[in-house]
PDB file of N, CA and C in Angstrom:
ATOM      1  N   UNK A   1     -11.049  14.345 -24.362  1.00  0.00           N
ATOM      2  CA  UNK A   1      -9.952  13.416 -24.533  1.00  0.00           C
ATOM      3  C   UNK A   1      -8.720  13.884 -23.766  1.00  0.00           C
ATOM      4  N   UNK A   2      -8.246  15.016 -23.555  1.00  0.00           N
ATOM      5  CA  UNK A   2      -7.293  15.849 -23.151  1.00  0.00           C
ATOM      6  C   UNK A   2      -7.597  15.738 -21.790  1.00  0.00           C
ATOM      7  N   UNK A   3      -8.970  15.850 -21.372  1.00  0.00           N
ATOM      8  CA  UNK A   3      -8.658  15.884 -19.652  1.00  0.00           C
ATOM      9  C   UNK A   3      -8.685  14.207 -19.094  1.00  0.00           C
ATOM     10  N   UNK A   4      -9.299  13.427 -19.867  1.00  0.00           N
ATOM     11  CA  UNK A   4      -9.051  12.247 -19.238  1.00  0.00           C
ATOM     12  C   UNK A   4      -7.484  10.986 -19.406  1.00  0.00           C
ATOM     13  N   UNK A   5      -7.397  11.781 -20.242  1.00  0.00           N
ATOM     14  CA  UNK A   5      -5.394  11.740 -20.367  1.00  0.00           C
ATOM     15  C   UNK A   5      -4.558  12.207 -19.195  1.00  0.00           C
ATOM     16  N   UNK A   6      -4.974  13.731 -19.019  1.00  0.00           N
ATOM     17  CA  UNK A   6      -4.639  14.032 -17.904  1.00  0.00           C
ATOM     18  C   UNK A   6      -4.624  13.122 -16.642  1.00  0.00           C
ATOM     19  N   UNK A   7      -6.435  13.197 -16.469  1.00  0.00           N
ATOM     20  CA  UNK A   7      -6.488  12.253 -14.945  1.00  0.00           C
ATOM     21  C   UNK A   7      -6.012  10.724 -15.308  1.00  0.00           C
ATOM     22  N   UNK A   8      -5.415  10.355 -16.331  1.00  0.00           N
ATOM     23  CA  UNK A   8      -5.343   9.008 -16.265  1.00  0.00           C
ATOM     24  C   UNK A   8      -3.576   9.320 -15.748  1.00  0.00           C
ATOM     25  N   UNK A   9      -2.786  10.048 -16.125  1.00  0.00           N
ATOM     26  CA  UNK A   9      -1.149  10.256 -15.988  1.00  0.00           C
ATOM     27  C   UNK A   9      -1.251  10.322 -14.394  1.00  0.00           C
ATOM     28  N   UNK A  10      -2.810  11.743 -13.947  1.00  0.00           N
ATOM     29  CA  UNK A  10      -1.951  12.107 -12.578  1.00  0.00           C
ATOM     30  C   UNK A  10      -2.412  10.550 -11.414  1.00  0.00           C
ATOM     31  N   UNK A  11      -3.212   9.632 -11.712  1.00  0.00           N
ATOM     32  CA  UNK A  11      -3.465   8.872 -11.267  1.00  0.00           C
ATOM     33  C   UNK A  11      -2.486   7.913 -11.032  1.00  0.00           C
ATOM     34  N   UNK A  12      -1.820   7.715 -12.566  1.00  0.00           N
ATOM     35  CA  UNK A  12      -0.700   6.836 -12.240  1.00  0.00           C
ATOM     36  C   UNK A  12       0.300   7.222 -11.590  1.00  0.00           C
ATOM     37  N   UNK A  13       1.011   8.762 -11.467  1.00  0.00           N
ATOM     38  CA  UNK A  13       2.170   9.175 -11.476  1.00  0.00           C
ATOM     39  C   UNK A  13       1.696   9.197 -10.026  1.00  0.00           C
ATOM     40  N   UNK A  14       0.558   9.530  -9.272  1.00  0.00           N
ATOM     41  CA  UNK A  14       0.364   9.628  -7.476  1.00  0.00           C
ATOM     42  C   UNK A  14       0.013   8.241  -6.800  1.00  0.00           C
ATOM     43  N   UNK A  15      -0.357   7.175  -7.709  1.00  0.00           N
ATOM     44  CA  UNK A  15       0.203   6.111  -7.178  1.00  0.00           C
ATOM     45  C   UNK A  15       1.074   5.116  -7.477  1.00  0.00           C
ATOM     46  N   UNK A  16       2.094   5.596  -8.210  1.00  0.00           N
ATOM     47  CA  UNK A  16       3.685   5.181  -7.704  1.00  0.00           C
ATOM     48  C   UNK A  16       4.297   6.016  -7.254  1.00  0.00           C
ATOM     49  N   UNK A  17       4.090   7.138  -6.792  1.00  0.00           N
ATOM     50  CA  UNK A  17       4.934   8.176  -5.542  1.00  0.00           C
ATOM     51  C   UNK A  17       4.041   7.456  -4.380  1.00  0.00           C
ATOM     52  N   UNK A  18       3.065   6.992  -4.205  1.00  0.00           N
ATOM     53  CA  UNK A  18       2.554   6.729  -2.632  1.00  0.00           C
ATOM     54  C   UNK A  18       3.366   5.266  -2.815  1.00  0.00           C
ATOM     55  N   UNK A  19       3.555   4.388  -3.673  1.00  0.00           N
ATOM     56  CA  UNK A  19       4.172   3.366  -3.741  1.00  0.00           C
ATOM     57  C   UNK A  19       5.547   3.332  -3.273  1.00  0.00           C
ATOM     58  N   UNK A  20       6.189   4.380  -4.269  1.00  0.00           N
ATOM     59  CA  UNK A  20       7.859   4.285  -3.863  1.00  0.00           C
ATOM     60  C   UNK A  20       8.198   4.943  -2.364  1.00  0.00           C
ATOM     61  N   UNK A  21       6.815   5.792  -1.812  1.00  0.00           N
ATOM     62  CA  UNK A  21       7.008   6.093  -0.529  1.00  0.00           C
ATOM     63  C   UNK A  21       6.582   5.522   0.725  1.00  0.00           C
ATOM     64  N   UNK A  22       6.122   4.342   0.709  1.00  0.00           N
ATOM     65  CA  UNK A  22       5.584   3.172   1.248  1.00  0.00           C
ATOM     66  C   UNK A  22       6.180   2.326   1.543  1.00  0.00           C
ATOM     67  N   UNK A  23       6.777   2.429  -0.188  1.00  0.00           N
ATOM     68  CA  UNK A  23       8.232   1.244  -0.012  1.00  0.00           C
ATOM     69  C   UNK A  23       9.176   1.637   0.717  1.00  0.00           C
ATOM     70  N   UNK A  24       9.928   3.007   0.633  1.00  0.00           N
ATOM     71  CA  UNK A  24      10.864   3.194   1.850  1.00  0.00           C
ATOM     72  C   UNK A  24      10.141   3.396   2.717  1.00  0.00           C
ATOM     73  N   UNK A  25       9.430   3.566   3.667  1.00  0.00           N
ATOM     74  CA  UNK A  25       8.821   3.527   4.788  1.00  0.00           C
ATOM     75  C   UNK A  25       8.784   1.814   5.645  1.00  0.00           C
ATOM     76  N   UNK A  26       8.892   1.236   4.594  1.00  0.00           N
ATOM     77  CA  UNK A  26       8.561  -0.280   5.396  1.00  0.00           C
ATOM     78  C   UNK A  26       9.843  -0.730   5.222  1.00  0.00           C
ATOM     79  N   UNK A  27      10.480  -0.891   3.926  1.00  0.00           N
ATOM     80  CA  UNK A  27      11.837  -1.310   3.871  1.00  0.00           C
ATOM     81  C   UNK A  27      13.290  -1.081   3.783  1.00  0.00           C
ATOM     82  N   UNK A  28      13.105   0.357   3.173  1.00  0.00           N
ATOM     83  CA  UNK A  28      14.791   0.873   2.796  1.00  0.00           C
ATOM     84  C   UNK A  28      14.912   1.631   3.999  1.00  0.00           C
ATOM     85  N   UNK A  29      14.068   2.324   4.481  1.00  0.00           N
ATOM     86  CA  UNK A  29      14.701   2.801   5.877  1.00  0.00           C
ATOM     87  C   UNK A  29      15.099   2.216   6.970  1.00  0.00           C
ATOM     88  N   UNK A  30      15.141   1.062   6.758  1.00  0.00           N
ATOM     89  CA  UNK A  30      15.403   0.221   7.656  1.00  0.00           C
ATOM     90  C   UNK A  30      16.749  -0.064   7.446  1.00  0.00           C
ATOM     91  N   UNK A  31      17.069   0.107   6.417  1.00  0.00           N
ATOM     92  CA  UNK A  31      18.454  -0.835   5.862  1.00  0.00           C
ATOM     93  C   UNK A  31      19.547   0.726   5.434  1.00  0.00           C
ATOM     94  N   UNK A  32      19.191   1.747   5.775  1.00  0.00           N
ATOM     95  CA  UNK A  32      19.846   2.822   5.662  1.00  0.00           C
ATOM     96  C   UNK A  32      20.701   3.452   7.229  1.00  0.00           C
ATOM     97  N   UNK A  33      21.798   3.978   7.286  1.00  0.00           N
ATOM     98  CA  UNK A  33      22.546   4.449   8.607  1.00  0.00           C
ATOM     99  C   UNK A  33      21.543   5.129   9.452  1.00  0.00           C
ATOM    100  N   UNK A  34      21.538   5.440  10.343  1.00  0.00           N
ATOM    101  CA  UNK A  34      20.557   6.561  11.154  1.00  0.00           C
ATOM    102  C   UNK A  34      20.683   7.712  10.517  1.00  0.00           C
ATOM    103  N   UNK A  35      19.266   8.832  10.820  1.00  0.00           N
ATOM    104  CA  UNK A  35      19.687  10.195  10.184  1.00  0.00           C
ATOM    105  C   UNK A  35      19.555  11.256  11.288  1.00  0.00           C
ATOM    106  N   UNK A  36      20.100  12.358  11.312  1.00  0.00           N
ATOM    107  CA  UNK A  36      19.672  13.413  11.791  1.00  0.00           C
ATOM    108  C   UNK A  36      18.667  13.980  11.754  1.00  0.00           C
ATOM    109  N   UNK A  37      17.971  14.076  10.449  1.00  0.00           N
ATOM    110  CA  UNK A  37      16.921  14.663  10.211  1.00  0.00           C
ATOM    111  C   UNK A  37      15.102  14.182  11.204  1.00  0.00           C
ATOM    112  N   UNK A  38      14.848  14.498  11.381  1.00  0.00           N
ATOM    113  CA  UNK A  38      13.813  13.931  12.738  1.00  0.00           C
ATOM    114  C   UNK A  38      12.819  13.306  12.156  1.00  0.00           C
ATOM    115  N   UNK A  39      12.316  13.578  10.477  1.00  0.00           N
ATOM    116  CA  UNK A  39      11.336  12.813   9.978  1.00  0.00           C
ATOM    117  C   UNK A  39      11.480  11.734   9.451  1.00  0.00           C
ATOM    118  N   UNK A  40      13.198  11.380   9.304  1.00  0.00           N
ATOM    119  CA  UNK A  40      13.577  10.370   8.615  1.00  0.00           C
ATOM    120  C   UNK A  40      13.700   9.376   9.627  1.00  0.00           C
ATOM    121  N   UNK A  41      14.163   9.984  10.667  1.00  0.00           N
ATOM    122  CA  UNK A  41      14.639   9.216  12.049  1.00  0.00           C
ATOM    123  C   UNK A  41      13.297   8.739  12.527  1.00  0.00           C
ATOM    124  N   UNK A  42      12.375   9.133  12.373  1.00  0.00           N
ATOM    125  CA  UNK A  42      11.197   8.806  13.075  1.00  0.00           C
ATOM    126  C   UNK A  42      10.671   7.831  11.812  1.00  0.00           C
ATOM    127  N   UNK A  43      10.775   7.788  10.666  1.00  0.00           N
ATOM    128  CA  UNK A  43      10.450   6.813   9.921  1.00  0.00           C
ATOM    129  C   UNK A  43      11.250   5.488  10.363  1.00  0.00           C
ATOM    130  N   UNK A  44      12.474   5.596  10.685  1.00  0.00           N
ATOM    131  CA  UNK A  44      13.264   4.317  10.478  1.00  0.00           C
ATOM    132  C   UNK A  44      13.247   3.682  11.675  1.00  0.00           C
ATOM    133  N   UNK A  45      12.696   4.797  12.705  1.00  0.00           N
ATOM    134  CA  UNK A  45      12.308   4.114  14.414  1.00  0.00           C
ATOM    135  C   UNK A  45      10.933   3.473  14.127  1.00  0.00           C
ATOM    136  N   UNK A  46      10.291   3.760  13.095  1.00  0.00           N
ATOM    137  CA  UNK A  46       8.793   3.181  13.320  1.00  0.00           C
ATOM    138  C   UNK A  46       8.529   1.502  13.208  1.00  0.00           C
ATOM    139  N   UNK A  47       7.557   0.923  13.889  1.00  0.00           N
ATOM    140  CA  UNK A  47       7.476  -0.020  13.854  1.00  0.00           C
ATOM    141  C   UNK A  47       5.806  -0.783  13.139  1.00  0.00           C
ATOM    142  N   UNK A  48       5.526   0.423  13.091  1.00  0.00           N
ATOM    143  CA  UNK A  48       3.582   0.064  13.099  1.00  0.00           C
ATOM    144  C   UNK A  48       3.836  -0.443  11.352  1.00  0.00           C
ATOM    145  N   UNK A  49       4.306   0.659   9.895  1.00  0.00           N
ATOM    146  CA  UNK A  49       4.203   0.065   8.678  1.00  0.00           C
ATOM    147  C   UNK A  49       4.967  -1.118   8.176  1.00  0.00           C
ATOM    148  N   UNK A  50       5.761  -1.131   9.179  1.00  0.00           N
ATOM    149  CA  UNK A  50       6.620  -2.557   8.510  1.00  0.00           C
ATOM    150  C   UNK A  50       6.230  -3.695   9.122  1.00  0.00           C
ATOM    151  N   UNK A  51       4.772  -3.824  10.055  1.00  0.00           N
ATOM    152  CA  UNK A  51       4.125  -4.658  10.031  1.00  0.00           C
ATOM    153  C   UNK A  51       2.630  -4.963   9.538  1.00  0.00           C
ATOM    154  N   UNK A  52       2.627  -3.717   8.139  1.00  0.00           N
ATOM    155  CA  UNK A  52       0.823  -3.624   8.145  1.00  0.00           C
ATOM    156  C   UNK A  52       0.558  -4.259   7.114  1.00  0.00           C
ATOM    157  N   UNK A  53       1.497  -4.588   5.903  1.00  0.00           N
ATOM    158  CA  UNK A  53       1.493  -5.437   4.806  1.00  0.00           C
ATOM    159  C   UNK A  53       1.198  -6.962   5.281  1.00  0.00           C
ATOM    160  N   UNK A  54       2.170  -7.067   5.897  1.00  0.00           N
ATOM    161  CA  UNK A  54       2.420  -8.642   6.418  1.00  0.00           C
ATOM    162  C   UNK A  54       0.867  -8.824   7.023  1.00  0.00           C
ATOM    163  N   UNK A  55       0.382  -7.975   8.144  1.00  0.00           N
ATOM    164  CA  UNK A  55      -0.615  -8.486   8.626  1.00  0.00           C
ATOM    165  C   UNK A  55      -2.412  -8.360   7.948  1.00  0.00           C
ATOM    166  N   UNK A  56      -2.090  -7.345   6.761  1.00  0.00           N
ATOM    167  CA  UNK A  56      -3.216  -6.929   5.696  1.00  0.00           C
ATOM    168  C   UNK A  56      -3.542  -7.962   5.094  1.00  0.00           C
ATOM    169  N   UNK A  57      -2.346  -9.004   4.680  1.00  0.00           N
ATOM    170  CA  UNK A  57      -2.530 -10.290   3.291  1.00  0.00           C
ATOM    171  C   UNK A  57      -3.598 -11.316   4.553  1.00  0.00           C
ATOM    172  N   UNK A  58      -3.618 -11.581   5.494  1.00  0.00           N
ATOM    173  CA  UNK A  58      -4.662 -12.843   5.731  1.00  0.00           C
ATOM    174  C   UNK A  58      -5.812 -12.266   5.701  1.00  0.00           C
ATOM    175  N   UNK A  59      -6.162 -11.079   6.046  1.00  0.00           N
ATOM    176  CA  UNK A  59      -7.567 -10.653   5.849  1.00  0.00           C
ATOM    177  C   UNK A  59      -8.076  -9.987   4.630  1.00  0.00           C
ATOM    178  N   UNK A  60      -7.171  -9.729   3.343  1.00  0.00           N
ATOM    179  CA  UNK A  60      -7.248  -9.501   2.062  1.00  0.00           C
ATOM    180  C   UNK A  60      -7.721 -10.985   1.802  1.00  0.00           C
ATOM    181  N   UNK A  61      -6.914 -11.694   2.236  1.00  0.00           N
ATOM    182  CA  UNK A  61      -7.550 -13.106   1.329  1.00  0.00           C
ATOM    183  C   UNK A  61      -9.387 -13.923   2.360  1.00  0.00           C
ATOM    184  N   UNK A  62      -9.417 -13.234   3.056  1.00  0.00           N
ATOM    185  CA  UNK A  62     -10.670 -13.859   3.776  1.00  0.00           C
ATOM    186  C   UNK A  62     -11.389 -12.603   2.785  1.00  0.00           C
ATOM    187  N   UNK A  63     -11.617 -11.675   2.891  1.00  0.00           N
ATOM    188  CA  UNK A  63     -12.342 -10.857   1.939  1.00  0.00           C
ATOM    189  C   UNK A  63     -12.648 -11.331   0.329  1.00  0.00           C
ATOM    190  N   UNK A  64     -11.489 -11.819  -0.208  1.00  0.00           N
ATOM    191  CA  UNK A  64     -11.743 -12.322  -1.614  1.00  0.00           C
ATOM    192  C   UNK A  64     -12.343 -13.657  -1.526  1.00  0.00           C
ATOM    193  N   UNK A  65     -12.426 -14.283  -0.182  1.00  0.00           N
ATOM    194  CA  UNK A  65     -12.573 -15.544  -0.081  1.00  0.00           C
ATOM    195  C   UNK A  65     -14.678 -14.930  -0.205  1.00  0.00           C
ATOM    196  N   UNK A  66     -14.911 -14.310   1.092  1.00  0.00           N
ATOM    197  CA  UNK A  66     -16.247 -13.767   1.098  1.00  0.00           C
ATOM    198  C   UNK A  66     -17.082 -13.274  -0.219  1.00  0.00           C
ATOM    199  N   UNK A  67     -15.830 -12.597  -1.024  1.00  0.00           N
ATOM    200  CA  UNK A  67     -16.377 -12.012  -2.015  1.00  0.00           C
ATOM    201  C   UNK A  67     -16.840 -12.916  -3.027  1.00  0.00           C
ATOM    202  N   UNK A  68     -16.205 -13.910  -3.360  1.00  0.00           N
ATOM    203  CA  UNK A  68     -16.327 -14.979  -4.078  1.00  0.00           C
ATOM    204  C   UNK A  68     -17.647 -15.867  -4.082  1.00  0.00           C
ATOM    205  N   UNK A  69     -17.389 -16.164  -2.457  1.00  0.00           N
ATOM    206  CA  UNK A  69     -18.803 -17.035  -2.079  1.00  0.00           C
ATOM    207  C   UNK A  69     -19.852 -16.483  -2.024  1.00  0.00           C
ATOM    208  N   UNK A  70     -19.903 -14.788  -2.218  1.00  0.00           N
ATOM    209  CA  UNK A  70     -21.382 -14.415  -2.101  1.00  0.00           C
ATOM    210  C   UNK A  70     -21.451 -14.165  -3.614  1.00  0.00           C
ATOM    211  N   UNK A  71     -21.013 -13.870  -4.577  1.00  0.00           N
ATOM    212  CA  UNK A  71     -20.748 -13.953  -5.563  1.00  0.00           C
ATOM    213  C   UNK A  71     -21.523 -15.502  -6.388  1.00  0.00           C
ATOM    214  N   UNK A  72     -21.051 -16.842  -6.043  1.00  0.00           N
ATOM    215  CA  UNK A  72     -21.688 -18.210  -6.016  1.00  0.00           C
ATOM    216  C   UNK A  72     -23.419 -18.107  -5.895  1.00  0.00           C
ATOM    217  N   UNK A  73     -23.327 -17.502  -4.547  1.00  0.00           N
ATOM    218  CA  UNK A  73     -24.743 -17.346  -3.638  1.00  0.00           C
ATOM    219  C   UNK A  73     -25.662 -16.829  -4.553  1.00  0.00           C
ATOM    220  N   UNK A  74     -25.303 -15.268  -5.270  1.00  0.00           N
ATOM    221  CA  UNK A  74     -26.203 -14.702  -5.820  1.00  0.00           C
ATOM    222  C   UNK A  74     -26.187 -15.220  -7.221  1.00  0.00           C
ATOM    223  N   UNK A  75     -25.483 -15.846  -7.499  1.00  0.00           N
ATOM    224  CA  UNK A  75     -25.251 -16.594  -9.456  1.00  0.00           C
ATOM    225  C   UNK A  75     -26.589 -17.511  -9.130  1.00  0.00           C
ATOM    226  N   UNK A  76     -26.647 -18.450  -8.015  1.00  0.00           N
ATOM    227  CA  UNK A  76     -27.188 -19.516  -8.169  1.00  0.00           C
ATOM    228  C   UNK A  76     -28.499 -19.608  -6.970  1.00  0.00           C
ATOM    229  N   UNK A  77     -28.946 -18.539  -7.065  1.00  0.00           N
ATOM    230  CA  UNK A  77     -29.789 -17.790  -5.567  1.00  0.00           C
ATOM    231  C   UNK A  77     -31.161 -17.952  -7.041  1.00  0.00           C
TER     232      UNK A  77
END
């Protein structure tokens, strides 16, 4: 009971740190002054994650679309 408590906390707690660090990566660094620091600067120069959401959702939804219809296929196969 004790260790799956565990892995259930560190699961949640490492994905909302990859979350809240995702999130500034695509959006708040954008909207923050320039930095000195070279990893921050190179986050807020980047251009590749603040277009991978936007372009992930049409082929997330062709996947659920696939998943669905084979889903049909094998109910009624």
């Amino acid at each position: 009971m004790q260790q799956s408590w565990f892995w259930g906390w560190f699961f949640i707690g490492s994905g909302s740190l990859f979350f809240v660090g995702f999130l500034y990566a695509t959006v708040f660094s954008k909207l923050l002054p320039p930095s000195d620091n070279t990893v921050i600067s190179a986050i807020q120069n980047d251009r590749y994650y603040c277009f991978l959401v936007p372009l992930t959702l049409p082929v997330l939804v062709v996947a659920v679309y696939f998943h669905w219809l084979s889903m049909k296929m094998f109910k009624h196969a």
